[in-house]
PDB file of N, CA and C in Angstrom:
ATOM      1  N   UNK A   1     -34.573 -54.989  -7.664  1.00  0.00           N
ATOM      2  CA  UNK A   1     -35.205 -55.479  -8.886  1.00  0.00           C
ATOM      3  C   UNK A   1     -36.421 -54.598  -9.186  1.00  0.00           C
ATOM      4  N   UNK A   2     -36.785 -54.282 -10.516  1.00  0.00           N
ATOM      5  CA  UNK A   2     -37.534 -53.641 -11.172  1.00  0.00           C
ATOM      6  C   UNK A   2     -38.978 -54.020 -11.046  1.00  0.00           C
ATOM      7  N   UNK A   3     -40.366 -53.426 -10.307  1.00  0.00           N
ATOM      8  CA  UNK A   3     -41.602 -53.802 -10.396  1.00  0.00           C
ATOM      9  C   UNK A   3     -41.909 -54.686 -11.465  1.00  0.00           C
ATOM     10  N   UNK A   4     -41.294 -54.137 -12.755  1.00  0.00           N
ATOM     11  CA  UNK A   4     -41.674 -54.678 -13.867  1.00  0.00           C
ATOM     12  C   UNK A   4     -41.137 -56.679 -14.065  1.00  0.00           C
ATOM     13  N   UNK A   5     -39.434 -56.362 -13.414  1.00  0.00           N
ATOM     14  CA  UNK A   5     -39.263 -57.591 -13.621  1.00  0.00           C
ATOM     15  C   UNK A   5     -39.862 -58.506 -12.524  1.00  0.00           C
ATOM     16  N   UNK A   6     -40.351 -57.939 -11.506  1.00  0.00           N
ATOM     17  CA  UNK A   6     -40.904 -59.274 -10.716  1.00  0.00           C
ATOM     18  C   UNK A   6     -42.258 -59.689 -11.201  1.00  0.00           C
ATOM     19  N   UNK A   7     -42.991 -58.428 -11.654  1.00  0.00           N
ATOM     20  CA  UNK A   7     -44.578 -58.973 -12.394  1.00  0.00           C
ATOM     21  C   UNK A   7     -44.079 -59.762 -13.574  1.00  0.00           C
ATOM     22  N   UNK A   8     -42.960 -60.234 -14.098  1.00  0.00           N
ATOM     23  CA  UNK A   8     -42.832 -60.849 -15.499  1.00  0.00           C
ATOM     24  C   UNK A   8     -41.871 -61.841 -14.654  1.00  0.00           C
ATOM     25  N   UNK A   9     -41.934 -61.975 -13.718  1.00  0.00           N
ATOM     26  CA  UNK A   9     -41.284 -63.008 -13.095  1.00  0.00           C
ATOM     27  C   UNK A   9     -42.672 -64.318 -12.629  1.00  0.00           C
ATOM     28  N   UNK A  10     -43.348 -63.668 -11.868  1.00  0.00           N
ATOM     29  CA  UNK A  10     -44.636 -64.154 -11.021  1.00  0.00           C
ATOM     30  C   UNK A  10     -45.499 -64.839 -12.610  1.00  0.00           C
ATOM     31  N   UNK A  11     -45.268 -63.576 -13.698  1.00  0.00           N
ATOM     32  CA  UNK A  11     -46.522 -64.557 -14.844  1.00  0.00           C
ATOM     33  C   UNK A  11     -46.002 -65.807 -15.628  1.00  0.00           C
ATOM     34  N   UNK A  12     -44.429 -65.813 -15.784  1.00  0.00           N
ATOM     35  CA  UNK A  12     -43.640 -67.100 -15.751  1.00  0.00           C
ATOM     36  C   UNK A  12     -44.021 -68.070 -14.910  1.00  0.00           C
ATOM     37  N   UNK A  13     -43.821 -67.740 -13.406  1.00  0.00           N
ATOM     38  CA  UNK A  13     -44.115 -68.952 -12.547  1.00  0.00           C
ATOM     39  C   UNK A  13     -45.346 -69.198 -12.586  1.00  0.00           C
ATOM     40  N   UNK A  14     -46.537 -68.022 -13.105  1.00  0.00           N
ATOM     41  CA  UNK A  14     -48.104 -69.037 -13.302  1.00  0.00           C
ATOM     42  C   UNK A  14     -48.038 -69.319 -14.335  1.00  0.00           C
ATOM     43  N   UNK A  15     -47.452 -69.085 -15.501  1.00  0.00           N
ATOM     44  CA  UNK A  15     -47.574 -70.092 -16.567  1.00  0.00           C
ATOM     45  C   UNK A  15     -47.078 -71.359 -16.452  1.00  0.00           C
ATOM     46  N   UNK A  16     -45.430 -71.649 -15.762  1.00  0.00           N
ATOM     47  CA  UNK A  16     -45.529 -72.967 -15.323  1.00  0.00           C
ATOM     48  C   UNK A  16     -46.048 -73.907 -14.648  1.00  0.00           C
ATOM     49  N   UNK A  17     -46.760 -73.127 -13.679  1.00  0.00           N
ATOM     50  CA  UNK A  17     -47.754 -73.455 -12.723  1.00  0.00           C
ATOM     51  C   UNK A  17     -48.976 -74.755 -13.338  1.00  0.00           C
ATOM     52  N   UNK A  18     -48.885 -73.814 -14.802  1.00  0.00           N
ATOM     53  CA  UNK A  18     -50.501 -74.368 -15.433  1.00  0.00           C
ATOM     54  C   UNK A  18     -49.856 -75.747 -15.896  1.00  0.00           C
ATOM     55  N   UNK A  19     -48.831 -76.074 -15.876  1.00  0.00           N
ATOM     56  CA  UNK A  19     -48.371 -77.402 -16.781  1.00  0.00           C
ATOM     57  C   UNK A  19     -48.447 -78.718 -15.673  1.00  0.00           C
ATOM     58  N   UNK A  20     -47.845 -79.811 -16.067  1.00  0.00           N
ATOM     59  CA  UNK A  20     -47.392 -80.629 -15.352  1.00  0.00           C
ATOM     60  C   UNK A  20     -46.442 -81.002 -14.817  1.00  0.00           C
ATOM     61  N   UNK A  21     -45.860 -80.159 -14.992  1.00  0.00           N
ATOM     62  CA  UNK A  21     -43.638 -79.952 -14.342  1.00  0.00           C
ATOM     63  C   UNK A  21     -43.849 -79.692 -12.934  1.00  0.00           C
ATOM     64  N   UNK A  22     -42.790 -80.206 -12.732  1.00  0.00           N
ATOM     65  CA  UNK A  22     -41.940 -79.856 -11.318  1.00  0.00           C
ATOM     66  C   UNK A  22     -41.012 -78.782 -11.600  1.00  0.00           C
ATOM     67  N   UNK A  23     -41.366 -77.496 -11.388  1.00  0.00           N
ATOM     68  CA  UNK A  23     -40.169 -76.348 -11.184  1.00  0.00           C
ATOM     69  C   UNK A  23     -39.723 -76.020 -10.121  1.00  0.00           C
ATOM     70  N   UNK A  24     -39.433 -76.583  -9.253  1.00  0.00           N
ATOM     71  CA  UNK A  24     -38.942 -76.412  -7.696  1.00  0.00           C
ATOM     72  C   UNK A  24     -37.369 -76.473  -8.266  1.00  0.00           C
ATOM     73  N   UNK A  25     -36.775 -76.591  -9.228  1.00  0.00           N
ATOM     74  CA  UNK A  25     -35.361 -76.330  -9.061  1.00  0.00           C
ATOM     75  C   UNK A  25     -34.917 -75.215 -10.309  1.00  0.00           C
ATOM     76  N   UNK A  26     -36.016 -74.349 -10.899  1.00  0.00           N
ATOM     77  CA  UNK A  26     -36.049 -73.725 -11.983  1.00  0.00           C
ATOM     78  C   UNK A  26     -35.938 -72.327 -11.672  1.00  0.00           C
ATOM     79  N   UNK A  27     -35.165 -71.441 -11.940  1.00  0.00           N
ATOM     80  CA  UNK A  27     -34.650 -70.395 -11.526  1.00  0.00           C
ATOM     81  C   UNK A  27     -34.891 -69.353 -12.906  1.00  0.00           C
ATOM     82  N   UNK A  28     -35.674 -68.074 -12.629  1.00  0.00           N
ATOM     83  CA  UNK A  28     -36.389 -67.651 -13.823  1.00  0.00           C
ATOM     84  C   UNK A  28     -35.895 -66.253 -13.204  1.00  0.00           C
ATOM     85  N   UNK A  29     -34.910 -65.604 -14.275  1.00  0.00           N
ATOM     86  CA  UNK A  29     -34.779 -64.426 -14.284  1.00  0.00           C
ATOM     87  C   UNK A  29     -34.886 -63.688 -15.602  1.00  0.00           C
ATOM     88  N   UNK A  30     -35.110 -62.365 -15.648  1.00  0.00           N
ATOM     89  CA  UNK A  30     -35.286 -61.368 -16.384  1.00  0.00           C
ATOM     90  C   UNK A  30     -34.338 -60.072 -16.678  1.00  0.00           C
ATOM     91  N   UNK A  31     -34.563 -59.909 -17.597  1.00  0.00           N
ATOM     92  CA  UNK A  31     -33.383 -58.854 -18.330  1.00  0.00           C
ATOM     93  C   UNK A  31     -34.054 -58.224 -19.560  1.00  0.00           C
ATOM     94  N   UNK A  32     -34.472 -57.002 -19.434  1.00  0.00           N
ATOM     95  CA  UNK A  32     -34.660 -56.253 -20.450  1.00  0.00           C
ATOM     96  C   UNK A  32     -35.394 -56.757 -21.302  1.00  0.00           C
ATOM     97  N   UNK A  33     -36.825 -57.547 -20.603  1.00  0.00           N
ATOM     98  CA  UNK A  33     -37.835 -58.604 -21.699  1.00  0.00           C
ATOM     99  C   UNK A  33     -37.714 -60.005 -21.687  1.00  0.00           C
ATOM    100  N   UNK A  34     -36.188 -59.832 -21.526  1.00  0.00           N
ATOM    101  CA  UNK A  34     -35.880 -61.406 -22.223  1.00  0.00           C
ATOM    102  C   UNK A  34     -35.642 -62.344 -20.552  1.00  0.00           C
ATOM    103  N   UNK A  35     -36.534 -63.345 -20.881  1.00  0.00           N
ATOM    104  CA  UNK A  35     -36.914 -64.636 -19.801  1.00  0.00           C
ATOM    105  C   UNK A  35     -35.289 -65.657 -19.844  1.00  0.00           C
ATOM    106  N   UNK A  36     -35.257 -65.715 -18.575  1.00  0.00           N
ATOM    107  CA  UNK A  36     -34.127 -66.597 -18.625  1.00  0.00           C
ATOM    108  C   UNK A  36     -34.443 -67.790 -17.824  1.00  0.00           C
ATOM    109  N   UNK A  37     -34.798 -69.056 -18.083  1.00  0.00           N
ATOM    110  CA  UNK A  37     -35.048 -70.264 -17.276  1.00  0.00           C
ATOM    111  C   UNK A  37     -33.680 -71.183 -17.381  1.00  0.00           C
ATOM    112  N   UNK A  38     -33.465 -71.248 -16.115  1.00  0.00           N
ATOM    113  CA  UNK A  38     -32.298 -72.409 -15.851  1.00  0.00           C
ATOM    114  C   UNK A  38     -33.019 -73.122 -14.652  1.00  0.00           C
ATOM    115  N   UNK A  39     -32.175 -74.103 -14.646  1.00  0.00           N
ATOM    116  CA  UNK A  39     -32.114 -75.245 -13.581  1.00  0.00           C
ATOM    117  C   UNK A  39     -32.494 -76.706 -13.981  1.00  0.00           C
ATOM    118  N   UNK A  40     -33.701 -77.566 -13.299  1.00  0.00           N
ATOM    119  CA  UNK A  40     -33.475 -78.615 -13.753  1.00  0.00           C
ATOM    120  C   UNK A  40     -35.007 -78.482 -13.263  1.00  0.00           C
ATOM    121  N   UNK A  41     -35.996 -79.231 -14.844  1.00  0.00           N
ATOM    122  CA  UNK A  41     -37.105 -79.371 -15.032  1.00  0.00           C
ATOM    123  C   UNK A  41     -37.467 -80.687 -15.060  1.00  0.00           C
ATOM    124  N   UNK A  42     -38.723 -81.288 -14.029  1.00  0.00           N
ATOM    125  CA  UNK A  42     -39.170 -82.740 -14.582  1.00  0.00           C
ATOM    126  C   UNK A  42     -40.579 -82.670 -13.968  1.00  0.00           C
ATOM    127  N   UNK A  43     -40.887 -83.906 -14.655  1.00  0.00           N
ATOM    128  CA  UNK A  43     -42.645 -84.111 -14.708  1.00  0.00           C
ATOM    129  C   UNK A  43     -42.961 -84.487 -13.627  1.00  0.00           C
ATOM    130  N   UNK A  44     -44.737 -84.017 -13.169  1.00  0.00           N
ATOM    131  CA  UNK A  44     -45.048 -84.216 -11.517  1.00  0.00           C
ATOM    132  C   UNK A  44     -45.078 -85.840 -12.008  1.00  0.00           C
ATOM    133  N   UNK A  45     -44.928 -86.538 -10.953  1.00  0.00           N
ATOM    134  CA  UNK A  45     -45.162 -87.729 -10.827  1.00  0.00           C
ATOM    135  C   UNK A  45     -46.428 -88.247 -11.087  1.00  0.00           C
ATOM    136  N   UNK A  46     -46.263 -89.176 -11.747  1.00  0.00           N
ATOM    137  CA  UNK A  46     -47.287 -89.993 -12.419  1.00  0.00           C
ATOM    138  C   UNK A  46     -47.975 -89.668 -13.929  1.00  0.00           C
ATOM    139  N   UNK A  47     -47.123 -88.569 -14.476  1.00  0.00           N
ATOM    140  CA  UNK A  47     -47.201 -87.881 -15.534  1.00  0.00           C
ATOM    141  C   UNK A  47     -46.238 -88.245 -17.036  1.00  0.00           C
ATOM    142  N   UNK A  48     -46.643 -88.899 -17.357  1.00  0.00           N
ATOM    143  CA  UNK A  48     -45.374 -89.400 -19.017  1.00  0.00           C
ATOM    144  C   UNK A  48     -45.292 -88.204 -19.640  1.00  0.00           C
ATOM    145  N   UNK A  49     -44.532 -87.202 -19.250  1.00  0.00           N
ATOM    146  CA  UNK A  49     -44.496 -86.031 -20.462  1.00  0.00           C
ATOM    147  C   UNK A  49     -42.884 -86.405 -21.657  1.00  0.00           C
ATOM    148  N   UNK A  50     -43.249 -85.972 -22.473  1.00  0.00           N
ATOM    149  CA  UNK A  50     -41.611 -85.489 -23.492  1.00  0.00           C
ATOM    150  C   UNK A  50     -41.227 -83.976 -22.824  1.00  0.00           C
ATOM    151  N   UNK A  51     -40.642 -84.076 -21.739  1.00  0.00           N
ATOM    152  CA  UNK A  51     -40.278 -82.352 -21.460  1.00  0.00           C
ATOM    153  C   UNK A  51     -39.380 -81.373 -22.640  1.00  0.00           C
ATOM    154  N   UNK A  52     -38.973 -82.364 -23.320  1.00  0.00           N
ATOM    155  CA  UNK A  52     -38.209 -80.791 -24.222  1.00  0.00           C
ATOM    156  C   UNK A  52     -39.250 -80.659 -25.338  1.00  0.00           C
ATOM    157  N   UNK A  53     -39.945 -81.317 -25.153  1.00  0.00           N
ATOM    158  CA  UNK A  53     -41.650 -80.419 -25.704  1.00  0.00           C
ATOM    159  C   UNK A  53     -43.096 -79.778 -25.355  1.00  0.00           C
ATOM    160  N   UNK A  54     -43.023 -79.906 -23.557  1.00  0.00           N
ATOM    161  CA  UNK A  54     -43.009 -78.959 -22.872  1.00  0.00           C
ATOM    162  C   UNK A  54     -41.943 -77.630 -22.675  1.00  0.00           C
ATOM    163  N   UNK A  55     -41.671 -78.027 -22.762  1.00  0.00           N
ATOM    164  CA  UNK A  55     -40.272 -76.630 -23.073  1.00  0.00           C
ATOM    165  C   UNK A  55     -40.495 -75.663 -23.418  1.00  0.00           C
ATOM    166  N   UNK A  56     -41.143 -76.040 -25.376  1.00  0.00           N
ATOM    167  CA  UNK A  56     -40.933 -75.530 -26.597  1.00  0.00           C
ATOM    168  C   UNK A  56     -42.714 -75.116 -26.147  1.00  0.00           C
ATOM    169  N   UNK A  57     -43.430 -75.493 -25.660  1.00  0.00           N
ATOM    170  CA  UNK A  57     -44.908 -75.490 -25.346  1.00  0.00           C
ATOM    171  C   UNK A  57     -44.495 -73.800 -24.466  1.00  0.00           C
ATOM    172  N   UNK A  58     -44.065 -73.924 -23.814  1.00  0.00           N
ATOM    173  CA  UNK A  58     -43.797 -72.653 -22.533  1.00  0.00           C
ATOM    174  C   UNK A  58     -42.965 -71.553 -23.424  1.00  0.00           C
ATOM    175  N   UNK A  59     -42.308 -71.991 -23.888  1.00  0.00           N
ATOM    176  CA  UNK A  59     -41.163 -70.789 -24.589  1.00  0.00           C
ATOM    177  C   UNK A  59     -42.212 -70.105 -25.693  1.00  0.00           C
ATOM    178  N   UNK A  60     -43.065 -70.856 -26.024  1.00  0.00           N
ATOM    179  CA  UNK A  60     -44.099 -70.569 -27.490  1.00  0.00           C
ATOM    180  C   UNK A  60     -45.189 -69.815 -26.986  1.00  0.00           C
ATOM    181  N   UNK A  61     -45.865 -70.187 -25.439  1.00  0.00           N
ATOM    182  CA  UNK A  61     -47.047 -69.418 -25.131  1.00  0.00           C
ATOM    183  C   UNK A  61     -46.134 -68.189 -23.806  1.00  0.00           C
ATOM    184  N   UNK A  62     -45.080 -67.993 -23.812  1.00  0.00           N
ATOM    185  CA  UNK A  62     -44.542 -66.698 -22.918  1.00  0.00           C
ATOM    186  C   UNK A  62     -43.996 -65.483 -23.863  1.00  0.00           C
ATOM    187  N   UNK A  63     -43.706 -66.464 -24.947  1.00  0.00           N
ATOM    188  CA  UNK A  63     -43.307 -65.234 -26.253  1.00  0.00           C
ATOM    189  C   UNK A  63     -44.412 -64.649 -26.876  1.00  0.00           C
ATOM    190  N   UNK A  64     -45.566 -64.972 -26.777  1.00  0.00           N
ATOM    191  CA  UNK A  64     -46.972 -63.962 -26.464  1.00  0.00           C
ATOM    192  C   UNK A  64     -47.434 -63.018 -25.970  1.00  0.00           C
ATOM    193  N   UNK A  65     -46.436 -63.120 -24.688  1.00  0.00           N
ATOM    194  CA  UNK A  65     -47.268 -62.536 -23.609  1.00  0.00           C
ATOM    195  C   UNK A  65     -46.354 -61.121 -23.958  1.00  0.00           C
ATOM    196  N   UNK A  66     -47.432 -60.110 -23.389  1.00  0.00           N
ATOM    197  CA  UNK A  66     -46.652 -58.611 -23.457  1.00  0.00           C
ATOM    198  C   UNK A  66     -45.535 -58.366 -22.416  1.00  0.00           C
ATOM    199  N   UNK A  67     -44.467 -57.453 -22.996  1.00  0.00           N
ATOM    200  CA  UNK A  67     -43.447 -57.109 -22.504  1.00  0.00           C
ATOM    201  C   UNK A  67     -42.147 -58.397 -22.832  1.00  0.00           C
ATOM    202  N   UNK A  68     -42.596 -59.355 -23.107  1.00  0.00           N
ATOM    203  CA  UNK A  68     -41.586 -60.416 -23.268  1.00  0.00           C
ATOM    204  C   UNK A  68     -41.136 -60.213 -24.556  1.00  0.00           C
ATOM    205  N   UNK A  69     -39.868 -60.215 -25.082  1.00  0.00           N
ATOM    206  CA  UNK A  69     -39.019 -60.255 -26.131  1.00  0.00           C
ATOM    207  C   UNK A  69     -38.613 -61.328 -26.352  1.00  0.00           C
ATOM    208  N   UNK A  70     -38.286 -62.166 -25.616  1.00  0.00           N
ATOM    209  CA  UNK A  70     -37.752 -63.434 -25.807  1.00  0.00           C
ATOM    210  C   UNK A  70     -37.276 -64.452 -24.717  1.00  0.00           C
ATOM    211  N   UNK A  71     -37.561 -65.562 -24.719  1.00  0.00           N
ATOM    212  CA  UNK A  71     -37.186 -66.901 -23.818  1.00  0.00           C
ATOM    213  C   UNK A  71     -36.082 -67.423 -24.242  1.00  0.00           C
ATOM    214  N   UNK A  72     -34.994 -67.636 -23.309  1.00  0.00           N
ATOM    215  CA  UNK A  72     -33.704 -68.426 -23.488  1.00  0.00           C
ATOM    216  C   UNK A  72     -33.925 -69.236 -22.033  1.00  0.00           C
ATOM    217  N   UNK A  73     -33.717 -70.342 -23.022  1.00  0.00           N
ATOM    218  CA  UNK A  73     -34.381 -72.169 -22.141  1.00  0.00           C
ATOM    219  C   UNK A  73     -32.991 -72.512 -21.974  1.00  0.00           C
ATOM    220  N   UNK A  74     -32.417 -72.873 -20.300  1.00  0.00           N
ATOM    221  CA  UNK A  74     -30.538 -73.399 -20.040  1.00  0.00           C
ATOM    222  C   UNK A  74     -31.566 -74.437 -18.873  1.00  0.00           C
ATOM    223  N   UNK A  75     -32.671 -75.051 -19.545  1.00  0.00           N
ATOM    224  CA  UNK A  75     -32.894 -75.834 -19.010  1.00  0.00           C
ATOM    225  C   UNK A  75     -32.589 -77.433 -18.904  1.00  0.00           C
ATOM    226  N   UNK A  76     -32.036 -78.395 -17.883  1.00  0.00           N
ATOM    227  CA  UNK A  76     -31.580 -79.625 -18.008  1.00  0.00           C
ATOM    228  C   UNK A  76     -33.188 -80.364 -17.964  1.00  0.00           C
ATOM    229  N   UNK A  77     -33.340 -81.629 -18.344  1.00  0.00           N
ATOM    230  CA  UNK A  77     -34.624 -82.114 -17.998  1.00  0.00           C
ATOM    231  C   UNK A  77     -33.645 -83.234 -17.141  1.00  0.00           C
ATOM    232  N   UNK A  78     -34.909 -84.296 -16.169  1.00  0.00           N
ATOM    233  CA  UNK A  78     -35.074 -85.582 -15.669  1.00  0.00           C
ATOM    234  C   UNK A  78     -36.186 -86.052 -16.179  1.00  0.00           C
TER     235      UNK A  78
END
């Protein structure tokens, strides 16, 4: 894997980092810019979120960030 894609791997996982999700089953790969999140996303406990608006929150502040072209979300929520 490409220096590039693991540093755009690592700023994914601190951007999710900053939220209130559980990504322990979220699998974030990269391709030519474009962010790929799969697996299965849910809120830390004790947290009432709407996750498919956290979602749209993450997909909106990573399509900012440099080198990213685009987020494709094959994310399930709980």
């Amino acid at each position: 894997m490409a220096k590039e894609q693991k540093e755009m791997q690592l700023l994914v996982r601190r951007e999710m980092a900053r939220r209130p999700l559980d990504t322990s089953m979220v699998q974030v790969s990269v391709s030519h810019g474009v962010i790929y999140l799969r697996g299965t996303l849910r809120a830390v406990r004790g947290h009432d979120l709407d996750l498919e608006h956290e979602i749209n929150i993450l997909q909106t502040i990573l399509k900012q960030k440099a080198g990213i072209r685009d987020v494709v979300s094959e994310l399930q929520t709980r």
